[in-house]
Structure formats: C-alpha cells, structure tokens
C-alpha atoms as a PDB file:
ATOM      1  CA  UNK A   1     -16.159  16.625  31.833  1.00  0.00           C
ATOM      2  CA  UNK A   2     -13.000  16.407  29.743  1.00  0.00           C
ATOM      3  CA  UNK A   3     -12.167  13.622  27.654  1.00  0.00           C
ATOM      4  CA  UNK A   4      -8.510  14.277  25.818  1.00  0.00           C
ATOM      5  CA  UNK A   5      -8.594  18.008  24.660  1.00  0.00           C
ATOM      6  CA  UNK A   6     -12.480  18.036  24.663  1.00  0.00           C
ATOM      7  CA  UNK A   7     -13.814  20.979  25.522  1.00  0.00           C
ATOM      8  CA  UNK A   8     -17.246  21.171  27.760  1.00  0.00           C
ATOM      9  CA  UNK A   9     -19.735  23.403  26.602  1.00  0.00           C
ATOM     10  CA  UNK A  10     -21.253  26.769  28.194  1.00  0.00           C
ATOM     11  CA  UNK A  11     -24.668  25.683  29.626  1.00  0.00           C
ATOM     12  CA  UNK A  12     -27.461  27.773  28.099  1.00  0.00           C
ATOM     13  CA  UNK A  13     -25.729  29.066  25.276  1.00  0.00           C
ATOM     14  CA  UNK A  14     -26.294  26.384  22.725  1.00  0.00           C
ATOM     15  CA  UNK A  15     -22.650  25.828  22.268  1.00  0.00           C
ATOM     16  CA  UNK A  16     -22.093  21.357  21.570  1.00  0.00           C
ATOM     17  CA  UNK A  17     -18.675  19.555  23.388  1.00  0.00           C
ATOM     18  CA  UNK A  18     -16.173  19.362  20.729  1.00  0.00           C
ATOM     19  CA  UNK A  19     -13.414  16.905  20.447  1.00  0.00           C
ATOM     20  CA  UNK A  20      -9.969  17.971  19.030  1.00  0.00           C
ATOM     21  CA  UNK A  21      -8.428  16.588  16.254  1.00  0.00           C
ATOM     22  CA  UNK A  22      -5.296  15.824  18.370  1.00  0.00           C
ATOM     23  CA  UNK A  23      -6.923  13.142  20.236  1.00  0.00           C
ATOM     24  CA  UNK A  24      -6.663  10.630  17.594  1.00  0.00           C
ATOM     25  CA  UNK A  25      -3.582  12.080  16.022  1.00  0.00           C
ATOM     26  CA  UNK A  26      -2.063   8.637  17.810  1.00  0.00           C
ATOM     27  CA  UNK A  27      -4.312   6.217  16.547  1.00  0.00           C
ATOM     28  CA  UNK A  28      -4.415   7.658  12.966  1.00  0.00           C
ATOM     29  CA  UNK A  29      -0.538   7.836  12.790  1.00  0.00           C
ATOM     30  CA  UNK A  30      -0.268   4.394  13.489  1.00  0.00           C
ATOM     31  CA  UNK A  31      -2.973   2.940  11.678  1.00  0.00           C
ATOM     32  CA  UNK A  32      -1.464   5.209   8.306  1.00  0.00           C
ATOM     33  CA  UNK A  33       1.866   4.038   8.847  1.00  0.00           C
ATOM     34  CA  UNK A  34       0.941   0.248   9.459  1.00  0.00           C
ATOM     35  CA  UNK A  35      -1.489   0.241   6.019  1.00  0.00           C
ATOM     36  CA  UNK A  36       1.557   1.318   4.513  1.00  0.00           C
ATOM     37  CA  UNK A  37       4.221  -0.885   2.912  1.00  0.00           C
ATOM     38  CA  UNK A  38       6.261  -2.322   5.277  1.00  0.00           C
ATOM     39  CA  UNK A  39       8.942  -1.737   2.470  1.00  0.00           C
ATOM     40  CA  UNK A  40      12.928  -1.268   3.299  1.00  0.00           C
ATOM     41  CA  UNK A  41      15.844  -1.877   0.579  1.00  0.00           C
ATOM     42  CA  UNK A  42      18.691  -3.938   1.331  1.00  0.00           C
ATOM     43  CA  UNK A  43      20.954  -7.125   0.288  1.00  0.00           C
ATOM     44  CA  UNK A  44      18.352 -10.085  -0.354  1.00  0.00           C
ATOM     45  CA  UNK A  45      21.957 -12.093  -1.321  1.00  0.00           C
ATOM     46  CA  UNK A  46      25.414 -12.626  -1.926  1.00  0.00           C
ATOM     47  CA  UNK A  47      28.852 -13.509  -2.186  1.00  0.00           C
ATOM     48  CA  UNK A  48      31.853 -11.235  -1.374  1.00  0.00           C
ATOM     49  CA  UNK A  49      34.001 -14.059   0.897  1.00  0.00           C
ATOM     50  CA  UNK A  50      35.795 -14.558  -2.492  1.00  0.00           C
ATOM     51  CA  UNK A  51      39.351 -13.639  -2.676  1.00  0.00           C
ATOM     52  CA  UNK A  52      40.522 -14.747  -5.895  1.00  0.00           C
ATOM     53  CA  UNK A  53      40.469 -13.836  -9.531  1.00  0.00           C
ATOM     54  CA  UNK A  54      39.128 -15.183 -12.606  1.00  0.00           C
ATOM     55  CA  UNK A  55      40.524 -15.109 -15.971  1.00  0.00           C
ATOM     56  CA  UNK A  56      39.431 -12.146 -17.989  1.00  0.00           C
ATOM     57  CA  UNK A  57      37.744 -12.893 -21.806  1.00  0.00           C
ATOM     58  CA  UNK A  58      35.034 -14.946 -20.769  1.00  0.00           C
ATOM     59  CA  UNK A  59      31.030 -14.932 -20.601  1.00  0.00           C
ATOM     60  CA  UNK A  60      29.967 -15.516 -17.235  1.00  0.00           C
ATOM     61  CA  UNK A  61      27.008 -16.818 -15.747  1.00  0.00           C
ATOM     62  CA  UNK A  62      25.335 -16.380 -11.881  1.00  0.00           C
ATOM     63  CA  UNK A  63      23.446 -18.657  -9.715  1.00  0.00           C
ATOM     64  CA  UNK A  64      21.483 -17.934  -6.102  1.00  0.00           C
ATOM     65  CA  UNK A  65      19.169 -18.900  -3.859  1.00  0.00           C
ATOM     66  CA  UNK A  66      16.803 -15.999  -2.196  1.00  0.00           C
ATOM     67  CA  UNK A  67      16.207 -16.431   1.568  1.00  0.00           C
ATOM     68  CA  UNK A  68      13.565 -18.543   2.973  1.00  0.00           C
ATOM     69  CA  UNK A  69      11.890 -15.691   4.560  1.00  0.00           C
ATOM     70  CA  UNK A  70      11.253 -11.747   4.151  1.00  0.00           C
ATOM     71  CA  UNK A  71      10.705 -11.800   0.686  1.00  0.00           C
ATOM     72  CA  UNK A  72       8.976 -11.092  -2.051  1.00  0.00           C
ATOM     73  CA  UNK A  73      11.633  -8.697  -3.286  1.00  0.00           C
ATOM     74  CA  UNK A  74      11.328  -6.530  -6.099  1.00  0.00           C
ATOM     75  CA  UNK A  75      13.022  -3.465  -6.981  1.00  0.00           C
ATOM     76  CA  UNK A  76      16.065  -5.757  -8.432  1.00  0.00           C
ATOM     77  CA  UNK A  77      20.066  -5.002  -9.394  1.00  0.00           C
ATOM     78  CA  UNK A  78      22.660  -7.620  -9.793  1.00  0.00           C
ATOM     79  CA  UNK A  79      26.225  -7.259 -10.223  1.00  0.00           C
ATOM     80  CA  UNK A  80      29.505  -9.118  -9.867  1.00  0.00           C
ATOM     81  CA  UNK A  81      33.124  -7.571  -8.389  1.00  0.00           C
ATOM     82  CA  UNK A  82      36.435  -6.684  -9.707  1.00  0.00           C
ATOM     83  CA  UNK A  83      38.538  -6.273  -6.715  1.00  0.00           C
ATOM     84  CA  UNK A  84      39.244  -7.525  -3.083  1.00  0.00           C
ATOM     85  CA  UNK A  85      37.776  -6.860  -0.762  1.00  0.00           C
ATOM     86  CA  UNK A  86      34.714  -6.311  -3.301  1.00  0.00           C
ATOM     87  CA  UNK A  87      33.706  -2.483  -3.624  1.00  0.00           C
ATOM     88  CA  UNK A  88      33.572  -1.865  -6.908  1.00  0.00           C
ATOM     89  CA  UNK A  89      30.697  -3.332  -9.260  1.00  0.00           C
ATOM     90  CA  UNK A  90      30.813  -4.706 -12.253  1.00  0.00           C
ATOM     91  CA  UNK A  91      27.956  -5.549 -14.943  1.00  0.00           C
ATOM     92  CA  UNK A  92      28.288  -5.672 -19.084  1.00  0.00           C
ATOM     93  CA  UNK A  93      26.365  -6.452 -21.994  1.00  0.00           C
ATOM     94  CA  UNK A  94      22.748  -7.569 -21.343  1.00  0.00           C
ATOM     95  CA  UNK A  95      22.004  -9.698 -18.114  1.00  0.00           C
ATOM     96  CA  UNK A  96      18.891 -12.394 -18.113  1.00  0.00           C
ATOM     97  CA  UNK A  97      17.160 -13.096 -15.289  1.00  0.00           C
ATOM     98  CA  UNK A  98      16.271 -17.158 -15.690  1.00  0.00           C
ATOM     99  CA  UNK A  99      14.404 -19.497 -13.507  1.00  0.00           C
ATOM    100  CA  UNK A 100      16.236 -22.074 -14.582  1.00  0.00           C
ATOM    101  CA  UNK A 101      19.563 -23.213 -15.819  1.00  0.00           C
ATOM    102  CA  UNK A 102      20.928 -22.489 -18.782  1.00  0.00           C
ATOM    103  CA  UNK A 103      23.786 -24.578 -20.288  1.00  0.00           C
ATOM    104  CA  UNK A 104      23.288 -23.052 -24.273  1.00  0.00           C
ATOM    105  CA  UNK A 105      25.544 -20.326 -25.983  1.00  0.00           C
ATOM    106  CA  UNK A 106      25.877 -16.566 -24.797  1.00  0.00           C
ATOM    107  CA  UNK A 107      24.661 -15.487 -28.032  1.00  0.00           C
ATOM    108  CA  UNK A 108      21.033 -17.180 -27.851  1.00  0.00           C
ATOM    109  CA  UNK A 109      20.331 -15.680 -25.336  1.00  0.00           C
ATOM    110  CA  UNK A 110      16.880 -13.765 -25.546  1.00  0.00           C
ATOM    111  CA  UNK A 111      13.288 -13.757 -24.186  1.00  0.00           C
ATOM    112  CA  UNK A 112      12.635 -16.772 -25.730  1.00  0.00           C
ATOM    113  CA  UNK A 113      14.599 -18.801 -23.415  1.00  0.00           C
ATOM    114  CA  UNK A 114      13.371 -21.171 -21.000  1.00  0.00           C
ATOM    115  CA  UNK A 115      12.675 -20.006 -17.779  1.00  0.00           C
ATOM    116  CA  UNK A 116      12.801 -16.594 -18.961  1.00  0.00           C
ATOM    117  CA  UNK A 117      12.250 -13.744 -16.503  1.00  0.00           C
ATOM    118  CA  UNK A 118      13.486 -10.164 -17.642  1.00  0.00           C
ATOM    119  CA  UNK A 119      16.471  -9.170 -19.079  1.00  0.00           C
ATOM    120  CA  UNK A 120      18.010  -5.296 -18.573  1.00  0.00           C
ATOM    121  CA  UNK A 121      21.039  -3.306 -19.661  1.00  0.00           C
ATOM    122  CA  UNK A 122      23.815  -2.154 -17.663  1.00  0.00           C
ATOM    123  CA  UNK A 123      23.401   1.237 -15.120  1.00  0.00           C
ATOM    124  CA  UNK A 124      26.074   2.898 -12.601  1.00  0.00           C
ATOM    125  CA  UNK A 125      28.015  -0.737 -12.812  1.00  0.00           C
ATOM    126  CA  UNK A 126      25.032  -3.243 -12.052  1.00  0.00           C
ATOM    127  CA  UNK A 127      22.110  -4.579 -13.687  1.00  0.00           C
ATOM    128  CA  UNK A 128      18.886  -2.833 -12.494  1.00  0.00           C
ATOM    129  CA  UNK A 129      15.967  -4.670 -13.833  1.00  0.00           C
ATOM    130  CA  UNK A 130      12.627  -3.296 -14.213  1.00  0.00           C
ATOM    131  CA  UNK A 131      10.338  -2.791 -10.784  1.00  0.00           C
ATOM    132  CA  UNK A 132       7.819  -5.073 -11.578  1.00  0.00           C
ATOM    133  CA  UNK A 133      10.303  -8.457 -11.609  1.00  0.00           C
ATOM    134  CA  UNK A 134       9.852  -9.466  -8.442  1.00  0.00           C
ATOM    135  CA  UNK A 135      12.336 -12.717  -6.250  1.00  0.00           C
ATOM    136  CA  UNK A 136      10.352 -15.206  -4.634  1.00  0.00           C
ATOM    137  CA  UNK A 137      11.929 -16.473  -1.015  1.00  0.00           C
ATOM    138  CA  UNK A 138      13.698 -19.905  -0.992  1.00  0.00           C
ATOM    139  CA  UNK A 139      13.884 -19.910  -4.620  1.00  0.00           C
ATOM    140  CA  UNK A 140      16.978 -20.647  -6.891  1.00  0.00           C
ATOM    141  CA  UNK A 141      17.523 -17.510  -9.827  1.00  0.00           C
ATOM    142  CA  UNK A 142      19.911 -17.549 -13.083  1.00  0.00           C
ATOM    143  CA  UNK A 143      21.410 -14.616 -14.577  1.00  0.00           C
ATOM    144  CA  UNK A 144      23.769 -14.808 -16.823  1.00  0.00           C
ATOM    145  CA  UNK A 145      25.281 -12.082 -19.497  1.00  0.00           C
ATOM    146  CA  UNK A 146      25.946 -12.259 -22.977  1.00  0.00           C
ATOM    147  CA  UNK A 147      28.993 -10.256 -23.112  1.00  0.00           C
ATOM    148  CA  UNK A 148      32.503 -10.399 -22.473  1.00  0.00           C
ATOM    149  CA  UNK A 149      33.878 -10.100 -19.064  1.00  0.00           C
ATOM    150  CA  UNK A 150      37.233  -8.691 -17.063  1.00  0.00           C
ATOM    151  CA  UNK A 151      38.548 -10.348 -14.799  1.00  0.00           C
ATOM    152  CA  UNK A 152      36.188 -10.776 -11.828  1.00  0.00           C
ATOM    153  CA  UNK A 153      36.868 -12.218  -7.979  1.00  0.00           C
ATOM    154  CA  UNK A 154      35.552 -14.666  -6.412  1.00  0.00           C
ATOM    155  CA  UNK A 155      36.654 -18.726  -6.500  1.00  0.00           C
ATOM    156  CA  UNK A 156      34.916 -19.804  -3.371  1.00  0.00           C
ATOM    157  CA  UNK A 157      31.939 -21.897  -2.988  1.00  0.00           C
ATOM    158  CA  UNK A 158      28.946 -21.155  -2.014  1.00  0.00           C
ATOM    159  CA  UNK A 159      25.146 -22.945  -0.701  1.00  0.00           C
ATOM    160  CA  UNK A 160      22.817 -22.489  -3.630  1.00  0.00           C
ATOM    161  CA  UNK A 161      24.904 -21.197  -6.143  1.00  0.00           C
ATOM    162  CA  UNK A 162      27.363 -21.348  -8.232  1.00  0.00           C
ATOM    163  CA  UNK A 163      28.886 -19.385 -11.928  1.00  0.00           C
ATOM    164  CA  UNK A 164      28.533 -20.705 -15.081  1.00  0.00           C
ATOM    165  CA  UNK A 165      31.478 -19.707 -17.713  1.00  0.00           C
ATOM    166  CA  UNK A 166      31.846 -19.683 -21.465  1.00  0.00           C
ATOM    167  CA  UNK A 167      35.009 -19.253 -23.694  1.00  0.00           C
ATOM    168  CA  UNK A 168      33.158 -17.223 -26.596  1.00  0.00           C
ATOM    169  CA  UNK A 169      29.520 -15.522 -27.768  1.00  0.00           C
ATOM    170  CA  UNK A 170      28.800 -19.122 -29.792  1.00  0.00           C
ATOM    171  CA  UNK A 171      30.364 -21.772 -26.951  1.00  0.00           C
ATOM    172  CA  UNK A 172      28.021 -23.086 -24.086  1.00  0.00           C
ATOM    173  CA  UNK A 173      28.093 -21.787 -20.909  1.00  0.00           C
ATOM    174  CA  UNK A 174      29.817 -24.753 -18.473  1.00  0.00           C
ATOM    175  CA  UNK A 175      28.936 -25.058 -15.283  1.00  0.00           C
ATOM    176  CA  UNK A 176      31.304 -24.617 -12.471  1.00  0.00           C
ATOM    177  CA  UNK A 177      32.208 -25.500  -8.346  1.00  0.00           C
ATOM    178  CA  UNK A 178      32.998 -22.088  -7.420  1.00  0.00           C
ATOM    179  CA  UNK A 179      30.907 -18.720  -7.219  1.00  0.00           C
ATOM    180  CA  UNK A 180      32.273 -15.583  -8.348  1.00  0.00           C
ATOM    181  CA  UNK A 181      31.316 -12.504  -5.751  1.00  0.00           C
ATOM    182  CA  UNK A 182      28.400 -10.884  -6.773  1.00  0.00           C
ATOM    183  CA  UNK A 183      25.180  -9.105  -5.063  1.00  0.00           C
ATOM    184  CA  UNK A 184      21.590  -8.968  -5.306  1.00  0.00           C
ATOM    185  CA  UNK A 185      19.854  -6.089  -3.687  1.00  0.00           C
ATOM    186  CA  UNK A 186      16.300  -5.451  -3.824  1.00  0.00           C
ATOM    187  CA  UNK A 187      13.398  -3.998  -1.197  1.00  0.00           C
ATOM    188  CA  UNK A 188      10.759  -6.006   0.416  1.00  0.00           C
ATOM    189  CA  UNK A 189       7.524  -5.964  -1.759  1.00  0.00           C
ATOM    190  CA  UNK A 190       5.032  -3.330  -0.280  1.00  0.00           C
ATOM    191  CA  UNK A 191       1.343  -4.292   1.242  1.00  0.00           C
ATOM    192  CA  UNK A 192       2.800  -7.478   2.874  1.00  0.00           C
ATOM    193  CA  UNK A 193       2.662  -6.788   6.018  1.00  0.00           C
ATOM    194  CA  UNK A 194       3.713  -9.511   8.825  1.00  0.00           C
ATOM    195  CA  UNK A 195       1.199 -11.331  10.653  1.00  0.00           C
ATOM    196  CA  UNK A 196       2.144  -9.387  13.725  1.00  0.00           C
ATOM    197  CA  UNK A 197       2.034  -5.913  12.341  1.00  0.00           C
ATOM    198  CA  UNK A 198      -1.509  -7.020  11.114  1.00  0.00           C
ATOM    199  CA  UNK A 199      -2.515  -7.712  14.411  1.00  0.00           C
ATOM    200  CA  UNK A 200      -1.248  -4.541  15.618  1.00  0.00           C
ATOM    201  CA  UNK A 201      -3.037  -2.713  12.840  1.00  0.00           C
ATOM    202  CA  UNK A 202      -5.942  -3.821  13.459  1.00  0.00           C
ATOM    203  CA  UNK A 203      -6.075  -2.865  17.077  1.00  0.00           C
ATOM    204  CA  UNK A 204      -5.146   0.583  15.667  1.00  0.00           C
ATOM    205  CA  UNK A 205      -8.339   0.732  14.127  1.00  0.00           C
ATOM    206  CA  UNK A 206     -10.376  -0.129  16.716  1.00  0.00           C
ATOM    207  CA  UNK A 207      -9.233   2.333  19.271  1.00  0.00           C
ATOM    208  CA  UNK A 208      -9.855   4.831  16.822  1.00  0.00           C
ATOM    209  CA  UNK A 209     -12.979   3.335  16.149  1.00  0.00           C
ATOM    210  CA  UNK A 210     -13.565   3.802  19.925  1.00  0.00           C
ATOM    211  CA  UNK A 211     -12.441   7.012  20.308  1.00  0.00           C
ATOM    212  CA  UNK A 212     -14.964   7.794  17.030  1.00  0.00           C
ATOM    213  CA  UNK A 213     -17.794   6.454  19.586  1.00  0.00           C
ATOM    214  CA  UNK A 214     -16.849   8.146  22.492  1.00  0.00           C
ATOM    215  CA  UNK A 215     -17.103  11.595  20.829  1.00  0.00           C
ATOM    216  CA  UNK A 216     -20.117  10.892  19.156  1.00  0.00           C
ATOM    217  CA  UNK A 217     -21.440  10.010  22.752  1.00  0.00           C
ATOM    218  CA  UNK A 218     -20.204  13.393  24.337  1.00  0.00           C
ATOM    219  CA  UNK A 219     -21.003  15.182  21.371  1.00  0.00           C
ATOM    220  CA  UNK A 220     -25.053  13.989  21.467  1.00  0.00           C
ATOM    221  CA  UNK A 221     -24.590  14.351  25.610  1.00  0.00           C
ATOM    222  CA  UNK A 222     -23.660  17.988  25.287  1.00  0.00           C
ATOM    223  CA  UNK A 223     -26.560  18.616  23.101  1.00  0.00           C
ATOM    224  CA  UNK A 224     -28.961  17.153  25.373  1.00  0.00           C
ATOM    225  CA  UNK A 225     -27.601  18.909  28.538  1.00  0.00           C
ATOM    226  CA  UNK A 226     -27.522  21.905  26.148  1.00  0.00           C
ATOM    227  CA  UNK A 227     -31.103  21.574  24.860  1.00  0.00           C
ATOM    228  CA  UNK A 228     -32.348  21.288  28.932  1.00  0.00           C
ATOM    229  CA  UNK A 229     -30.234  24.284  29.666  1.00  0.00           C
ATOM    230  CA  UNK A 230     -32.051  26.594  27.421  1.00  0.00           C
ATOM    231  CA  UNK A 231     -35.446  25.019  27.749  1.00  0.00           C
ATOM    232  CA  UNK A 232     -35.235  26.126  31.512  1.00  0.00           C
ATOM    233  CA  UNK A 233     -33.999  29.521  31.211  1.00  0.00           C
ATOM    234  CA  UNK A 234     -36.834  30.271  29.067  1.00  0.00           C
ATOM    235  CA  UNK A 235     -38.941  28.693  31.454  1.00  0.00           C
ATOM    236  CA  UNK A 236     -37.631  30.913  34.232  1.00  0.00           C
ATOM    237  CA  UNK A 237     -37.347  34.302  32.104  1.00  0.00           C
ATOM    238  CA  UNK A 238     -41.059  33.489  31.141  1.00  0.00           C
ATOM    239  CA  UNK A 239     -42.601  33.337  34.964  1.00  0.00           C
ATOM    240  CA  UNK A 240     -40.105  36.609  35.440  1.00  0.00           C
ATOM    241  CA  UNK A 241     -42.359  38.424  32.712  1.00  0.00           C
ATOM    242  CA  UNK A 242     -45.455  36.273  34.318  1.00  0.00           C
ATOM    243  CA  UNK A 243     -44.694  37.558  37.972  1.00  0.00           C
ATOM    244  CA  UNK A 244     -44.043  40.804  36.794  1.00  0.00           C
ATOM    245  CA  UNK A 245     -47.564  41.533  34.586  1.00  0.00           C
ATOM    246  CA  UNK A 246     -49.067  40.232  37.854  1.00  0.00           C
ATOM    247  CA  UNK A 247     -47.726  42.861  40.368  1.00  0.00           C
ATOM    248  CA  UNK A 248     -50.154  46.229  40.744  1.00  0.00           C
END
C-alpha cells in the first residue's frame, strides 16, 4: 500500500513503512508561511493632488488621518514635496510625531509636548522614525518640524488633514485650509494576521496533523505485518529442521 511517497516494506526482513518527508512539504509550507507576518510596505497615506507652491521661510506643520482598516503600521517615514508632479522628498530639522494638535512655537518643541509620540532626524529626504512607533487605523497624527522650510507644493484640501504654518522658531504654528503634499509610508505590523488567513492556518495544521496520524498508523501497521512475517518463517524453517531430524 502506498500512501504519498511511502514506501511498503519487504515482508520478513524486518524493514518498517516509511513516510517521506515530501509528503507534508505542502502542509508545512503553508502553515510556516501563514504563522508568519502577514507584513508588506507601502503608502498608509497621502497627498500629492497638490499643484501649487508655498512660500519658502516658514515652519511647517502636517496633519492625517490613517485608514480605517489594514493597519497597525509601523516601520514609519514622513516627508513633504518640492516639485510637481511630487517626486522629490523633502524633510528638515527634527520632525515630531504628535497625537494631537499643536498650536505653540517651533522652538518648544520637544518630548515634553502633549500628545507626544517620537520625534527623528532627517534621512535620504524624509523622516524615518524609529520601528517601534507604530499608526493606529482611523486615527488622526501631527507632525510638525522645527526648522525652516523651502518652498513646498501642495494648496489643496484634503479629508482629515490639513498644514499648520509658522513665520519664525518663536511664533505659533497657525492652522490652515489647505494641505501641503506629503506621504506617509509604513508596513503592516507583523503577527496580525486576518481573520481569514487564521482560518486558513488553522486548517493547515490539521491536515498536517492528519497526515502525522496517518503515518504513525502505517508506520505501527508495517511493524505488525512485519513482526507476523518473521514469526512464520521461523515457524516454517523450524518444522524444515523438524522434518528433516525425523527422516532415516
């Protein structure tokens, strides 16, 4: 009997049915690759509809709303545009991540500010904050920097967010109509899978669970049919010998 790649056993010889590996190469693949993170980076939001450009000297400010769904997010970089259509990013001085508006001055700024998340430096043209700040779906975010600004684009508006400007390091940041264009990447947080994945992961586990029975079964069955095998050919050798000490 063959069950995937087993392979039966010589009767007699003591040899057990063994079950390749291969057979649950399947099950294994899929149940490795569901229990891992169902992670994938991409745009969680943003704003590059905006085709006109902002006055350069100013401190400028950044509000959003995440998506309802598909989050948490984590892995985070912000950054606004200089051109049309936007390509190139822009970031300066230090940008913090609030959770909350902000309507004080550029230069008070710091981790002691209400609603404050992280703050990070400025990398390849965009704010990269560190891994573990993670975006919440449906959720309303505040970043604003505390240094001087070109001229960025932008000047349309926007559902869920809007900029926030400020004439100087010790003026308060206003808040304004429009949205500058900006973007918010990030990658879906890992070990969350969706409900439906779940489902399919478990299954996963119990066919391989299955297949776990089914050799054990064949494996013990072999044995057996093994164990009779021998037990009657020394049965029959030993009436050979009998017969034969019996002849004249």
């Amino acid at each position: 009997m063959q069950f995937g790649s087993a392979q039966p056993g010589t009767p007699g010889t003591g040899e057990s049915t063994t079950i390749s590996g291969r057979s649950f190469a399947a099950p294994l693949g899929l149940a490795a690759m569901l229990a891992s993170s169902h992670a994938f980076a991409g745009v969680i939001v943003q704003n590059i509809a905006g085709t006109a450009n902002s006055a350069s000297g100013f401190f400028f400010g950044q509000s959003f709303t995440t998506p309802s769904s598909g989050g948490p997010w984590d892995d985070i970089t912000f950054n606004f545009f200089t051109d049309v259509p936007p390509t190139t990013p822009e970031a300066v001085g230090t940008a913090f991540l609030l959770s909350q508006q902000y309507l004080g001055t550029p230069s008070n700024l710091s981790s002691s500010t209400p609603g404050f998340l992280a703050s990070t430096g400025v990398t390849g043209g965009m704010h990269v904050f560190p891994t573990a700040v993670e975006l919440n779906p449906g959720t309303q975010y505040f970043v604003y920097e505390n240094a001087v600004s070109p001229s960025l684009t932008g000047g349309n508006m926007i559902p869920g967010g809007q900029l926030y400007s400020a004439f100087n390091a010790s003026s308060d940041f206003a808040v304004g109509s429009i949205s500058n264009n900006f973007t918010v990447p990030g990658t879906v947080v890992s070990g969350v899978p969706e409900p439906s994945a779940l489902m399919v992961f478990i299954t996963a586990l119990l066919v391989l669970g299955s297949f776990g029975a089914t050799a054990k079964r064949l494996t013990r069955r072999s044995l057996d049919i093994s164990g009779d095998c021998s037990v009657t050919v020394r049965q029959a050798r030993n009436e050979q010998v009998t017969t034969r000490r019996r002849r004249p």
